[in-house]
C-alpha atoms as a PDB file:
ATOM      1  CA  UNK A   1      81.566 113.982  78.732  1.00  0.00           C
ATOM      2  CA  UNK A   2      78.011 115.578  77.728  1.00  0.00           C
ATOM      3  CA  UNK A   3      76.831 114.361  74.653  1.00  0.00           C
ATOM      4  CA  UNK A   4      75.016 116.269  72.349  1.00  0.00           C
ATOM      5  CA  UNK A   5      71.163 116.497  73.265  1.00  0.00           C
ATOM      6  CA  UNK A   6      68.427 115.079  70.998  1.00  0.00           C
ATOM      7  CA  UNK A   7      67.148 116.910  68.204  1.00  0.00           C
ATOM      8  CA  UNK A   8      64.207 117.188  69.381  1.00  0.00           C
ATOM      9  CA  UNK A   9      65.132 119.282  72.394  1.00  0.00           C
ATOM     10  CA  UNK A  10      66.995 122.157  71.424  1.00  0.00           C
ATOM     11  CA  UNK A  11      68.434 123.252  75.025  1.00  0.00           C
ATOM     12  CA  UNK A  12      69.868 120.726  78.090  1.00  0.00           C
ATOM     13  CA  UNK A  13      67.251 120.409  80.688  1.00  0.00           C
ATOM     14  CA  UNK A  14      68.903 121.023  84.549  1.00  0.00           C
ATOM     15  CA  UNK A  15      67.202 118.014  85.934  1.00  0.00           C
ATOM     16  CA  UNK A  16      68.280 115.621  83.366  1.00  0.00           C
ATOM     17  CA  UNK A  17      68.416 111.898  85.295  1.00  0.00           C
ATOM     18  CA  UNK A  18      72.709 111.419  84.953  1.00  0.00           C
ATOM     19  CA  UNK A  19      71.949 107.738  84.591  1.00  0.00           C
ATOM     20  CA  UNK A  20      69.465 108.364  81.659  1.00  0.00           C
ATOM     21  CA  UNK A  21      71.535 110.513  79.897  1.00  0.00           C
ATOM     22  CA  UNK A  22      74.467 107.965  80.397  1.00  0.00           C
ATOM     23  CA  UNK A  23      72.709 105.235  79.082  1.00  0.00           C
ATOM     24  CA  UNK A  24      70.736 107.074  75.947  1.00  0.00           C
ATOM     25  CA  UNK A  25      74.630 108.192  75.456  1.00  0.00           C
ATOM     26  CA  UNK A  26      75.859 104.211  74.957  1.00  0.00           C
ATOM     27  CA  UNK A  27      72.729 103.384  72.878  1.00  0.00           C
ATOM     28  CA  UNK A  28      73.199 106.277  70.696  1.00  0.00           C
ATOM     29  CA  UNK A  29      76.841 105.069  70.089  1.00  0.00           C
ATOM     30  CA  UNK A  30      75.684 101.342  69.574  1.00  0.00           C
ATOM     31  CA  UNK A  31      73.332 102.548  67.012  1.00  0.00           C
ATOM     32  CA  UNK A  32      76.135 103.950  65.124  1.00  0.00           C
ATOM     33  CA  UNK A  33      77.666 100.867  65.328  1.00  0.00           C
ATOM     34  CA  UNK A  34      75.462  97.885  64.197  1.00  0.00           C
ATOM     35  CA  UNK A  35      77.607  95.047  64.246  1.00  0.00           C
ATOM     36  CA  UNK A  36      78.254  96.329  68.034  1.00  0.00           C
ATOM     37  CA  UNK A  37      81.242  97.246  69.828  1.00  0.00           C
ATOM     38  CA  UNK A  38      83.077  96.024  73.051  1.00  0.00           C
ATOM     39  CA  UNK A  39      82.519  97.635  76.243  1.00  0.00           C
ATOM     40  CA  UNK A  40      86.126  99.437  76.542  1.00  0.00           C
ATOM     41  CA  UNK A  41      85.308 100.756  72.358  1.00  0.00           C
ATOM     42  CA  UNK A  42      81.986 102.394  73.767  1.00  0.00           C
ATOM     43  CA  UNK A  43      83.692 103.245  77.395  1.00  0.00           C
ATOM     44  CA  UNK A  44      86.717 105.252  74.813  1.00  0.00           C
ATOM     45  CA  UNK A  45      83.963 106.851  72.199  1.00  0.00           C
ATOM     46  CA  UNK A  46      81.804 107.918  75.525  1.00  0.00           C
ATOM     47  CA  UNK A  47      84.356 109.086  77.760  1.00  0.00           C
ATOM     48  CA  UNK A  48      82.726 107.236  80.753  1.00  0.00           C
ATOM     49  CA  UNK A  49      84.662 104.502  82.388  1.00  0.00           C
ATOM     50  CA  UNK A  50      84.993 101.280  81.975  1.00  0.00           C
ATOM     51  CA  UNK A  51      83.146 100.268  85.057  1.00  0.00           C
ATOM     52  CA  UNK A  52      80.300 102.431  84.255  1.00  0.00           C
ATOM     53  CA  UNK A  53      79.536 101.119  80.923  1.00  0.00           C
ATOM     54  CA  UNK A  54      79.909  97.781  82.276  1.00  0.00           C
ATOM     55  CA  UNK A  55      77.172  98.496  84.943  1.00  0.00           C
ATOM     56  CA  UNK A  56      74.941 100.061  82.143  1.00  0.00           C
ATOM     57  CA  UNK A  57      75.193  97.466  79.258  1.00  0.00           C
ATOM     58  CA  UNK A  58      74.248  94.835  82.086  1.00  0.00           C
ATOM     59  CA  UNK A  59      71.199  97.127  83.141  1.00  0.00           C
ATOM     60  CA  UNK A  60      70.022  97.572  79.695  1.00  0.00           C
ATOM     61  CA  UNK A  61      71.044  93.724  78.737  1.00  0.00           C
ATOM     62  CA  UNK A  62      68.888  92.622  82.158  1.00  0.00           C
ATOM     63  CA  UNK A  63      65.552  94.695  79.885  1.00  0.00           C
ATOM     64  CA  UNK A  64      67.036  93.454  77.057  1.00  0.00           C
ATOM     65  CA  UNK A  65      67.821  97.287  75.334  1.00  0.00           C
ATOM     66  CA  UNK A  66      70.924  95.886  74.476  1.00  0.00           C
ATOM     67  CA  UNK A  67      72.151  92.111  73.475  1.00  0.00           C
ATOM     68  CA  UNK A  68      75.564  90.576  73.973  1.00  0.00           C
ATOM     69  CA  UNK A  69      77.315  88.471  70.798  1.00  0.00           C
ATOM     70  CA  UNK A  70      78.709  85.590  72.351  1.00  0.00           C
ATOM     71  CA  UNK A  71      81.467  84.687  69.642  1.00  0.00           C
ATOM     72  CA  UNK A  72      82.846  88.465  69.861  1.00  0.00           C
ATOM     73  CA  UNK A  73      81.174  89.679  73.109  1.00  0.00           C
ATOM     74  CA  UNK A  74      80.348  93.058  71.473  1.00  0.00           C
ATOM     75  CA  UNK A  75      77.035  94.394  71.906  1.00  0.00           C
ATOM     76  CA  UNK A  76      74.579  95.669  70.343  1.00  0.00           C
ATOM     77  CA  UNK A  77      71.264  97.097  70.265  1.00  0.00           C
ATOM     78  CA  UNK A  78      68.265  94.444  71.271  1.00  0.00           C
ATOM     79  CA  UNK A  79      64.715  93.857  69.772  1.00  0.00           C
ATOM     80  CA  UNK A  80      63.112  95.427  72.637  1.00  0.00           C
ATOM     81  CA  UNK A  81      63.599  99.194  71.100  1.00  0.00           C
ATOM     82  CA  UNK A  82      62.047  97.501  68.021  1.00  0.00           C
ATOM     83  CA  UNK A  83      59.037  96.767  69.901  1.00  0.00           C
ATOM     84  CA  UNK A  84      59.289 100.056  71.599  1.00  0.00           C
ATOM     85  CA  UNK A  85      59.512 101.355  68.076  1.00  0.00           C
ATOM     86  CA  UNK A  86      56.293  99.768  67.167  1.00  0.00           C
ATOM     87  CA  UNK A  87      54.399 101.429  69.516  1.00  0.00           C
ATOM     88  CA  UNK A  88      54.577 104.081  67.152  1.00  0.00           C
ATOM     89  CA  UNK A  89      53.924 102.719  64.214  1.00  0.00           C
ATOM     90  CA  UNK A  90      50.751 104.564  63.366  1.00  0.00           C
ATOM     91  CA  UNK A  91      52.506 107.898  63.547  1.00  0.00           C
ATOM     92  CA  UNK A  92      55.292 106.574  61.447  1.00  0.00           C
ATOM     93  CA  UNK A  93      54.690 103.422  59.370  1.00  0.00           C
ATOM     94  CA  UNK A  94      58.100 102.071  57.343  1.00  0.00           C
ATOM     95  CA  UNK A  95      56.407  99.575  56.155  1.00  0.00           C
ATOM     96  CA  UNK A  96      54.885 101.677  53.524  1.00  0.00           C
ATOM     97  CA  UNK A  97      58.638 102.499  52.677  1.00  0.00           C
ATOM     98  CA  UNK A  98      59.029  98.968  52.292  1.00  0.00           C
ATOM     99  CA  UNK A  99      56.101  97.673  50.553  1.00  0.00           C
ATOM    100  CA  UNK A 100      56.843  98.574  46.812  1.00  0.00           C
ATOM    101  CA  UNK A 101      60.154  96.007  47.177  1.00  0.00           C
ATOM    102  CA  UNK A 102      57.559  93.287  48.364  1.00  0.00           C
ATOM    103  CA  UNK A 103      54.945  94.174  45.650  1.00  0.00           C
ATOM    104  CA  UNK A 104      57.500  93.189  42.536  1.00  0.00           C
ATOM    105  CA  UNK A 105      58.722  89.897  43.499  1.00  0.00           C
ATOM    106  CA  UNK A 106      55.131  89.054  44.401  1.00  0.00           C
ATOM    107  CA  UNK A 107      54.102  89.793  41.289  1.00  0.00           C
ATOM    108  CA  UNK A 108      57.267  88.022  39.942  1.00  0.00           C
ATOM    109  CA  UNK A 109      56.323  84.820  41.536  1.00  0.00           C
ATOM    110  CA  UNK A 110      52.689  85.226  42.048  1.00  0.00           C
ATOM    111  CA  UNK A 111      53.436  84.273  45.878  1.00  0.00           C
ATOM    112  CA  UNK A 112      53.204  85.925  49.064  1.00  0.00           C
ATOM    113  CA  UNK A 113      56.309  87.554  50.204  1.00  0.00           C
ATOM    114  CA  UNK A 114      57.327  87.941  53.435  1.00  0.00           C
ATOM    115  CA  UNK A 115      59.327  90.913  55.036  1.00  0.00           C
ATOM    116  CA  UNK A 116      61.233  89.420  58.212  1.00  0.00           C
ATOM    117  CA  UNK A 117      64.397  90.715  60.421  1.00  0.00           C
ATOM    118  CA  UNK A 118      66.424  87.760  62.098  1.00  0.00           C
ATOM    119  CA  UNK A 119      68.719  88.829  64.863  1.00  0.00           C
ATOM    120  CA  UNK A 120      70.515  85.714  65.866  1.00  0.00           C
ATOM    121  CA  UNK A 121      68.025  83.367  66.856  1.00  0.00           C
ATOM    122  CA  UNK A 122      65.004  85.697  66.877  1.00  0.00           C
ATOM    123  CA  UNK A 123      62.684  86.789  63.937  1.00  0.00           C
ATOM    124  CA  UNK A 124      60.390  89.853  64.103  1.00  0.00           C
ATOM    125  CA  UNK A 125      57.782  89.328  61.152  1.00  0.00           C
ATOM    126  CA  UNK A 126      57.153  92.946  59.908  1.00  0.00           C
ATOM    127  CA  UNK A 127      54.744  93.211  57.064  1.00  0.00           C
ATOM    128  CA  UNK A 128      53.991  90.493  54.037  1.00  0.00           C
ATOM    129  CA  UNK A 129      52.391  91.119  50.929  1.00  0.00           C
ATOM    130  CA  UNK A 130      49.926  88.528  48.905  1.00  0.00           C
ATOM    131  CA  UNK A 131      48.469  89.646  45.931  1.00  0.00           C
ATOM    132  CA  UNK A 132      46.373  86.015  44.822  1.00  0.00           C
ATOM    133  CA  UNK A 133      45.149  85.785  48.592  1.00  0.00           C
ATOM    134  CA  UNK A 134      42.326  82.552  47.201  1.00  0.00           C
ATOM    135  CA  UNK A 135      45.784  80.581  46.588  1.00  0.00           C
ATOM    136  CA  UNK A 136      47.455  79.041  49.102  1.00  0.00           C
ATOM    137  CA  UNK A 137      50.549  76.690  48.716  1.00  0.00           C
ATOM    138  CA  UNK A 138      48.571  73.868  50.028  1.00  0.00           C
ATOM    139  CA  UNK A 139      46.969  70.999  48.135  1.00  0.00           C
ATOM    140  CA  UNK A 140      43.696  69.715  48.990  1.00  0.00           C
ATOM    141  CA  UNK A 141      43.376  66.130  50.501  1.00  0.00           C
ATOM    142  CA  UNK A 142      40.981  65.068  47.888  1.00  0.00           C
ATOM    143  CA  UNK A 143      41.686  65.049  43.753  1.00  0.00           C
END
């Protein structure tokens, strides 16, 4: 099967890397899929077999590209394309997306808030917001 090519490349290149393509093909279809899928859903909505996406879900677990639920033993994308993500943060910056929905219940509460994404037992801190910086939750030692 050939999947469809990026949009940012409007025609196939002829020396396209068959592995490469195969595996951008099974993280394209776990991105659909956030919750993850099992090796024989992704081997059935990528036409490659079984084997195959076996071999590349363990390459791309081994860099940690892709992560492996151990209750349901779907997978899913990892927090390694986050932090590939971030390397281009100063072209494109969603935390400026974000930051209005931290600004409010700051204000609300007159407390920093925190923007954080947990993936099972990891945390990636992305942005916070504190609008009374001179307060801090902590109480002096002395009266």
């Amino acid at each position: 099967m050939t999947p469809k090519p990026p949009t940012a490349v409007s025609t196939r290149p002829r020396n396209l890397v068959p592995a490469i393509e195969r595996a951008a093909l099974v993280l394209g279809i776990l991105r659909e899929h956030p919750t993850g899928l099992g090796g024989a859903q992704i081997a059935g909505r990528t036409g490659l077999t079984k084997g195959m996406v076996h071999r590349l879900l363990a390459a791309l677990g081994y860099f940690d590209y892709v992560r492996q639920e151990k209750a349901t033993r779907h997978c899913r994308l990892g927090f390694k394309l986050v932090e590939r993500g971030n390397g281009r943060r100063g072209q494109i910056d969603r935390r400026d997306d974000a930051r209005p929905f931290l600004v409010g219940p700051a204000e609300d509460v007159a407390e920093t808030v925190h923007l954080v994404v947990c993936d099972d037992t990891e945390a990636l801190h992305v942005d916070k917001v504190n609008l009374h910086p001179k307060r801090s939750g902590l109480k002096p030692d002395h009266p």
